[in-house]
Protein backbone atom coordinates (compact mmCIF):
# COMPACT_ATOMS: atom_id res chain seq x y z
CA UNK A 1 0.00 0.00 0.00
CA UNK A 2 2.71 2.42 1.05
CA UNK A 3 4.65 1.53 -2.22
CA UNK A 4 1.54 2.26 -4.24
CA UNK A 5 1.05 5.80 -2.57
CA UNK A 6 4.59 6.71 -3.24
CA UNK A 7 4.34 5.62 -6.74
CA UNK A 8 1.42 7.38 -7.06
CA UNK A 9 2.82 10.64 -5.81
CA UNK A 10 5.57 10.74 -7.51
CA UNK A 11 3.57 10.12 -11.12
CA UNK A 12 1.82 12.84 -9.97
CA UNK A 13 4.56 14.85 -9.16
CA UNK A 14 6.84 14.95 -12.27
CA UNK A 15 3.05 15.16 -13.96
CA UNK A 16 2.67 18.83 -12.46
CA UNK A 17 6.38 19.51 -13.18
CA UNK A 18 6.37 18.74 -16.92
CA UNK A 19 3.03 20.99 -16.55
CA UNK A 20 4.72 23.60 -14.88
CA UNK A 21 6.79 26.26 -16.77
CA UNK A 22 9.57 28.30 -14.38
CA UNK A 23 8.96 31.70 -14.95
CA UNK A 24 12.83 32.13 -15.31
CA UNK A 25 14.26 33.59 -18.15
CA UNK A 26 18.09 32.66 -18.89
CA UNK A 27 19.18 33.21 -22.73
CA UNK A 28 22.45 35.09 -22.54
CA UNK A 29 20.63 37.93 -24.44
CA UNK A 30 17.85 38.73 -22.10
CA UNK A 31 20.20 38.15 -18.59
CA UNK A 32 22.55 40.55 -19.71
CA UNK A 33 20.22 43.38 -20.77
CA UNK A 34 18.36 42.76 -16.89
CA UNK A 35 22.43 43.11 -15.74
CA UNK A 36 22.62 46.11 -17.68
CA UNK A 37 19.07 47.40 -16.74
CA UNK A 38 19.90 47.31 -12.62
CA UNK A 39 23.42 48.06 -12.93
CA UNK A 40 22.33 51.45 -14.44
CA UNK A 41 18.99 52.01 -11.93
CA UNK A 42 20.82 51.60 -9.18
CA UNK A 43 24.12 53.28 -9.97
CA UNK A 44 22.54 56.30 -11.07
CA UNK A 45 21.74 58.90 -9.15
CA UNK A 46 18.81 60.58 -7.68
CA UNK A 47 16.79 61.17 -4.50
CA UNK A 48 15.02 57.77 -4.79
CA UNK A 49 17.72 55.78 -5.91
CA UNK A 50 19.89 57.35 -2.73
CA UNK A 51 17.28 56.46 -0.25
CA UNK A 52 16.70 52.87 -1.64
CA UNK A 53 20.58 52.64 -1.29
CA UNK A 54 20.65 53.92 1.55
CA UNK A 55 17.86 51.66 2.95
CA UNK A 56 18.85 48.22 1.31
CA UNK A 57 22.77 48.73 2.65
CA UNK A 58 23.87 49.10 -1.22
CA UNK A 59 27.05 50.59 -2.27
CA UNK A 60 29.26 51.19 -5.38
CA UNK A 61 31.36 48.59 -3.38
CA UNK A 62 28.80 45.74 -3.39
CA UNK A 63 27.27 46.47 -6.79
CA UNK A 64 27.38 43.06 -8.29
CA UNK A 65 24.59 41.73 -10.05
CA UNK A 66 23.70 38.12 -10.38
CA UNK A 67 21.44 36.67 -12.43
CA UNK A 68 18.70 34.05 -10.61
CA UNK A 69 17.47 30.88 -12.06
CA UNK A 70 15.78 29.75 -9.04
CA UNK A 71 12.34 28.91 -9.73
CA UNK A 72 10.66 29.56 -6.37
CA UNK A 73 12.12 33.25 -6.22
CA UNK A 74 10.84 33.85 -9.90
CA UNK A 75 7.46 32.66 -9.30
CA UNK A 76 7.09 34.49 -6.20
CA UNK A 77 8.08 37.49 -8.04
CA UNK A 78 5.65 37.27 -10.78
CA UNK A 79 3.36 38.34 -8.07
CA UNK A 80 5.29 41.90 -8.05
CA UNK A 81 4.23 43.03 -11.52
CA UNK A 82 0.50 43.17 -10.09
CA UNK A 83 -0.55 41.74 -13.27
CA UNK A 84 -1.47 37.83 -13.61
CA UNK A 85 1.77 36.57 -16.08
CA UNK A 86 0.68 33.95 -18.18
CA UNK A 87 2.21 30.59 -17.59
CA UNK A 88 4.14 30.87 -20.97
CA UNK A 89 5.85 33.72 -20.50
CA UNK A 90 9.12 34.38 -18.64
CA UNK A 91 11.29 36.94 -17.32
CA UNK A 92 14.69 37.68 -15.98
CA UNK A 93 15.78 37.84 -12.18
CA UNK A 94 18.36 39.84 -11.06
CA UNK A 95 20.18 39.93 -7.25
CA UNK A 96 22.00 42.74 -6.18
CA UNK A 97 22.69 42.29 -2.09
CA UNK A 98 19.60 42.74 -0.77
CA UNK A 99 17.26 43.51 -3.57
CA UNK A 100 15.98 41.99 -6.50
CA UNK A 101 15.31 43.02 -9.79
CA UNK A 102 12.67 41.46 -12.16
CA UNK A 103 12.68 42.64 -15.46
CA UNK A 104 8.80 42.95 -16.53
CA UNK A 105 8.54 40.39 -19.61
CA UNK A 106 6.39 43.12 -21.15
CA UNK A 107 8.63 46.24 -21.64
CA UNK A 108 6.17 48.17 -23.35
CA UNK A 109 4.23 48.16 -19.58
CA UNK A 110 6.74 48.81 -17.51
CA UNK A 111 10.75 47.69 -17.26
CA UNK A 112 10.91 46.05 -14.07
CA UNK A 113 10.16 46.10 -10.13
CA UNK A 114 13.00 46.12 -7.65
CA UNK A 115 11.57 44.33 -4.28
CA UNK A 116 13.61 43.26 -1.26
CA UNK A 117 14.75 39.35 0.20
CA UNK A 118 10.46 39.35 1.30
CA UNK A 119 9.03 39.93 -2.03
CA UNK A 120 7.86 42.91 -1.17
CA UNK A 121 8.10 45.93 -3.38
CA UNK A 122 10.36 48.37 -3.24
CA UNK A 123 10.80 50.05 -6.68
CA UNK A 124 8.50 49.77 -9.76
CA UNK A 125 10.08 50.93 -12.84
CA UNK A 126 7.79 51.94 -16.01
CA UNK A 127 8.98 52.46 -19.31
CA UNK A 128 10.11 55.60 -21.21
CA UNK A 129 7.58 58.23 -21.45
CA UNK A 130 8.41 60.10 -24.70
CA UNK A 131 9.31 63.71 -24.37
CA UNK A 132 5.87 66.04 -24.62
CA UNK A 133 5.20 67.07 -28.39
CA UNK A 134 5.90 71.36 -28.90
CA UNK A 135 2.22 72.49 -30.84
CA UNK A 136 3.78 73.58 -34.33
CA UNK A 137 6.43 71.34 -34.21
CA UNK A 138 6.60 67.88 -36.02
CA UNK A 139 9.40 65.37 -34.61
């Protein structure tokens, strides 16, 4: 009987993995643009970007991002985009000391969220907003 249940369980259980699709995103192309993406957020400078620095214990010093292929952290994430993320699509992960960076799989939304070791959200980032248009003036 107890050979049976553990049979049965784990049928079931590399059933719902096959089924399953990690959220993680890790071709070269799109792991280096997220690495390029927080690199630049958080070196830059500004009031919120200090603060979050500031807060999170970051420095130029301990500036190193590295990419996540964990698939617990990246599903848990997908919550962060406050958007449902269909099971098909992916995204990249990012770690820099404290904080982690998910690059929105949807760049035309938004570019990515920035949440701490909880989840919980500390930074979203939205996509360029072109310049306003001068009346008169064609681009």
């Amino acid at each position: 009987m107890k050979a049976q249940l553990l049979a049965a369980g784990l049928l079931i259980g590399s059933v719902v993995s096959l089924g399953a699709q990690a959220p993680c995103n890790t071709k070269r192309v799109v792991m280096d643009s997220a690495l390029t993406d927080v690199f630049t957020v958080l070196g830059g400078e500004g009031r919120l970007i200090d603060e979050l620095r500031r807060e999170q214990g970051l420095s130029a010093a301990n500036l190193n991002p590295v990419p996540v292929v964990d698939p617990v952290v990246c599903t848990k994430l997908a919550a962060a985009f406050n958007r449902i993320i269909p099971p098909s699509m992916t995204f990249a992960v990012v770690r820099v000391g404290s904080v982690y960076y998910a690059r929105d799989p949807d760049q035309k939304r938004a570019t990515g969220v920035i949440t701490d070791t909880t989840y919980r959200v500390l930074m979203r980032l939205g996509a360029e907003v072109p310049p306003p248009r001068t009346p008169g003036k064609r681009p």
